[in-house]
Protein backbone atom coordinates (compact mmCIF):
# COMPACT_ATOMS: atom_id res chain seq x y z
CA UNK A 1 39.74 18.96 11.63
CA UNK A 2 36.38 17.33 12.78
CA UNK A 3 34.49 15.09 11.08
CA UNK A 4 31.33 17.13 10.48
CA UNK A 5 28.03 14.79 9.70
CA UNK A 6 26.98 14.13 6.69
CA UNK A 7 24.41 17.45 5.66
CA UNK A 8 21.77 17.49 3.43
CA UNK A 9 22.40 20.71 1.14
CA UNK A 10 19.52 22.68 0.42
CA UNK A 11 18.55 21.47 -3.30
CA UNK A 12 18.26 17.98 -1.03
CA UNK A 13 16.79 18.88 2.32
CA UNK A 14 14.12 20.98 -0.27
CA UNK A 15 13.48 17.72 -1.98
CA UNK A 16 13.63 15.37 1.24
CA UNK A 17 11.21 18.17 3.04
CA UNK A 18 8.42 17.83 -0.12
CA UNK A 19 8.77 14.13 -0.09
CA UNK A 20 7.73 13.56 3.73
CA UNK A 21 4.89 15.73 3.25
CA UNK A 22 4.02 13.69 0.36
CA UNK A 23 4.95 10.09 2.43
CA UNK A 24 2.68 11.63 5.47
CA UNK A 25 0.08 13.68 3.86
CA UNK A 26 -0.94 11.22 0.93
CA UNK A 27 -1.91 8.50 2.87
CA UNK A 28 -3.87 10.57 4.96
CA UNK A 29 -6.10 12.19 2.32
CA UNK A 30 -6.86 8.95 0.98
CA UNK A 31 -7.59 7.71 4.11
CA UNK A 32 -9.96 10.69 5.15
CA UNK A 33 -11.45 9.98 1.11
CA UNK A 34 -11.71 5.91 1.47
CA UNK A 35 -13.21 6.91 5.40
CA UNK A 36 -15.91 9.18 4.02
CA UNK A 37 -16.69 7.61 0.28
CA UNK A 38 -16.30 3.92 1.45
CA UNK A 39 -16.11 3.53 5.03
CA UNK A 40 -12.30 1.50 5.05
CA UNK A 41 -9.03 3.16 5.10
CA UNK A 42 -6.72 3.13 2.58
CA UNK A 43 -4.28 0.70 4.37
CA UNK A 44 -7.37 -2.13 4.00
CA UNK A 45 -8.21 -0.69 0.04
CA UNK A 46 -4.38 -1.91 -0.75
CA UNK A 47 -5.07 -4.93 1.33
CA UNK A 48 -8.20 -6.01 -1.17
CA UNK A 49 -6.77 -4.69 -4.33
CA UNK A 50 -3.64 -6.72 -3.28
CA UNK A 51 -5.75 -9.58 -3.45
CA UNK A 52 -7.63 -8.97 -6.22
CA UNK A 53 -4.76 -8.95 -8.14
CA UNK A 54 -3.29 -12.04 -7.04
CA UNK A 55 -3.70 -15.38 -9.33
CA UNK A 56 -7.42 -16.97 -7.90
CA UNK A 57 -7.68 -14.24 -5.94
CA UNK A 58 -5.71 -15.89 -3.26
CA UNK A 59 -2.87 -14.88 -1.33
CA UNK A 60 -0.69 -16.60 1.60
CA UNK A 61 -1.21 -13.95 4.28
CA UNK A 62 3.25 -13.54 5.32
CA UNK A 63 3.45 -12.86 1.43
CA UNK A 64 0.09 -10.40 1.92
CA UNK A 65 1.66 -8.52 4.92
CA UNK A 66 4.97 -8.40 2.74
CA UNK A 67 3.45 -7.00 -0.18
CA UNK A 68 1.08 -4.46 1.52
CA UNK A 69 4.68 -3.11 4.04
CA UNK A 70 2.74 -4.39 7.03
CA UNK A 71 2.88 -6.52 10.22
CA UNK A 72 1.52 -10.23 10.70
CA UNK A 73 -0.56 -8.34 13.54
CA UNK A 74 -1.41 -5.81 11.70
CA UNK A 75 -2.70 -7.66 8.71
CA UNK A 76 -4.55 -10.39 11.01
CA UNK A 77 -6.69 -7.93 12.92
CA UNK A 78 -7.43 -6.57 9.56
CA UNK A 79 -8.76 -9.92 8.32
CA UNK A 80 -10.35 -10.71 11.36
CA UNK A 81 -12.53 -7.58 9.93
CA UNK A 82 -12.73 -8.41 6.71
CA UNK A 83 -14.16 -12.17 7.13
CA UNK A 84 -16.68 -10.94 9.67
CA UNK A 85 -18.08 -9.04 6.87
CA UNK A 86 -17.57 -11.80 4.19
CA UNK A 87 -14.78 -10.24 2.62
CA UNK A 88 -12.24 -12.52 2.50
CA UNK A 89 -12.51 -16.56 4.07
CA UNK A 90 -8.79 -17.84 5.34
CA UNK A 91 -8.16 -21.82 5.38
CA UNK A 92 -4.89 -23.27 5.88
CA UNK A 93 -2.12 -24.21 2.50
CA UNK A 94 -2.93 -27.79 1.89
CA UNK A 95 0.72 -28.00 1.00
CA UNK A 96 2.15 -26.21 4.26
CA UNK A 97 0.42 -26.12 6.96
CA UNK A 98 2.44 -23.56 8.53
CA UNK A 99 0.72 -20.89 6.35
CA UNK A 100 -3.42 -19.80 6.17
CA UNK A 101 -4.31 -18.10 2.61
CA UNK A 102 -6.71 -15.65 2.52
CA UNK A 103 -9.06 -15.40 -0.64
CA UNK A 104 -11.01 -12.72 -1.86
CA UNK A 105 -14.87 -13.29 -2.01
CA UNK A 106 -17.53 -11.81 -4.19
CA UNK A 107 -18.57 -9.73 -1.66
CA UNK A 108 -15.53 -8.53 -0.76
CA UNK A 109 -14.88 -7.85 -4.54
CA UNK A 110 -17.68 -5.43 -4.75
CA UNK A 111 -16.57 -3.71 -2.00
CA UNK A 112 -13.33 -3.06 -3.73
CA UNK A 113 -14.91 -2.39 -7.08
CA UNK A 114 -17.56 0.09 -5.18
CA UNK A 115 -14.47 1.91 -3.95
CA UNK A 116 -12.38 2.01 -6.48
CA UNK A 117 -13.41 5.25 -8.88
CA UNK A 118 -13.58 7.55 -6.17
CA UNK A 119 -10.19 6.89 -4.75
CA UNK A 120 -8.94 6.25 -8.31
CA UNK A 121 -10.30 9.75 -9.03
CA UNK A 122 -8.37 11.21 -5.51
CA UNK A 123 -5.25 9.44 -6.53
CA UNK A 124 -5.44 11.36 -9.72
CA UNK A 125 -5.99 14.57 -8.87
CA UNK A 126 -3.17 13.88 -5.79
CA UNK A 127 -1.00 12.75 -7.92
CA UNK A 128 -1.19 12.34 -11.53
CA UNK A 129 -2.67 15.69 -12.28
CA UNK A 130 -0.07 18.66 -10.75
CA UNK A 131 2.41 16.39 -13.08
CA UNK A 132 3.36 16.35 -17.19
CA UNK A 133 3.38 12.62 -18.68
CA UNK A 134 6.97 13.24 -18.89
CA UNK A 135 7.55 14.22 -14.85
CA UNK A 136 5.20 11.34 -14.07
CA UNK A 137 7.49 9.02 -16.04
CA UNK A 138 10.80 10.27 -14.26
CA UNK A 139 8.68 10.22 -11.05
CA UNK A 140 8.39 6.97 -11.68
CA UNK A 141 11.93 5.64 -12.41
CA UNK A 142 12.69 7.37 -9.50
CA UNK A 143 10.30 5.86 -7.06
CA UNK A 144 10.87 2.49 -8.51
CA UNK A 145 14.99 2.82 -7.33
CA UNK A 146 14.02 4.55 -4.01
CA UNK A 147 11.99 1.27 -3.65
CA UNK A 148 13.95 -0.93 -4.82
CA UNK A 149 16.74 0.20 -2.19
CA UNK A 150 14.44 0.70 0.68
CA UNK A 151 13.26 -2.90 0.40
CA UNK A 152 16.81 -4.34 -0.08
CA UNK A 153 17.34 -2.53 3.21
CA UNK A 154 14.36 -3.91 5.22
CA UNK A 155 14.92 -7.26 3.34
CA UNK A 156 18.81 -6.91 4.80
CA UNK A 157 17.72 -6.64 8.55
């Protein structure tokens, strides 16, 4: 007897196949949305709502790039962006040097608030409306434990 590899059966690879379309299709309609509406992607909308929900406004940018699932690269060629058009202003932690924080400026929270109902409206009719309150709530649960184990995983490594 061989070992055969571990299948998906069809009630999963059904349910696997409808969530990559939603992990690589989503992002891209809000992207072309946030592109046309706003003129920033959707990637750099999570990077200033990030902020603007952080305490002062302020984050430290490794705990930024952490919380938005991106790279130190990524996220620095992104600011770079973002304080040429007064969006954000970076200084170092008076308490660590090793770190910069990056704070969110009144400009750069109009930009967010300018963008915000017509993606909020797209997110909505992407997501929130083809669902009851009650599949949005198990949607939920589930999401949060996917999470929850994906980021133990990429924490692990």
């Amino acid at each position: 007897m061989t070992n055969q590899p571990p299948w998906l059966d069809d009630d999963q690879q059904n349910l696997w196949q409808a969530l990559l379309t939603v992990v690589i299709a989503l992002p891209a309609a809000l992207d072309r949305q946030l592109q046309r509406d706003s003129g920033i992607s959707n990637f750099e909308y999570g990077v200033l709502a990030r902020l603007s929900m952080a305490e002062e406004a302020t984050m430290r940018l490794s705990d930024l790039a952490r919380d938005c699932d991106s790279t130190q690269p990524r996220l620095s060629k992104v600011m770079d962006r973002f304080e040429a058009r007064d969006w954000v202003v970076r200084r170092p932690d008076p308490t660590d040097g090793r770190y910069t924080f990056a704070t969110l400026t009144d400009t750069g929270r109009h930009k967010l608030t300018a963008s915000a109902p017509e993606h909020a409206a797209q997110v909505k009719r992407l997501v929130f409306d083809p669902l009851t309150a009650a599949q949005q709530r198990h949607l939920g649960t589930a999401l949060t434990r996917i999470a929850a184990t994906v980021r133990g995983e990429l924490d692990s490594k």
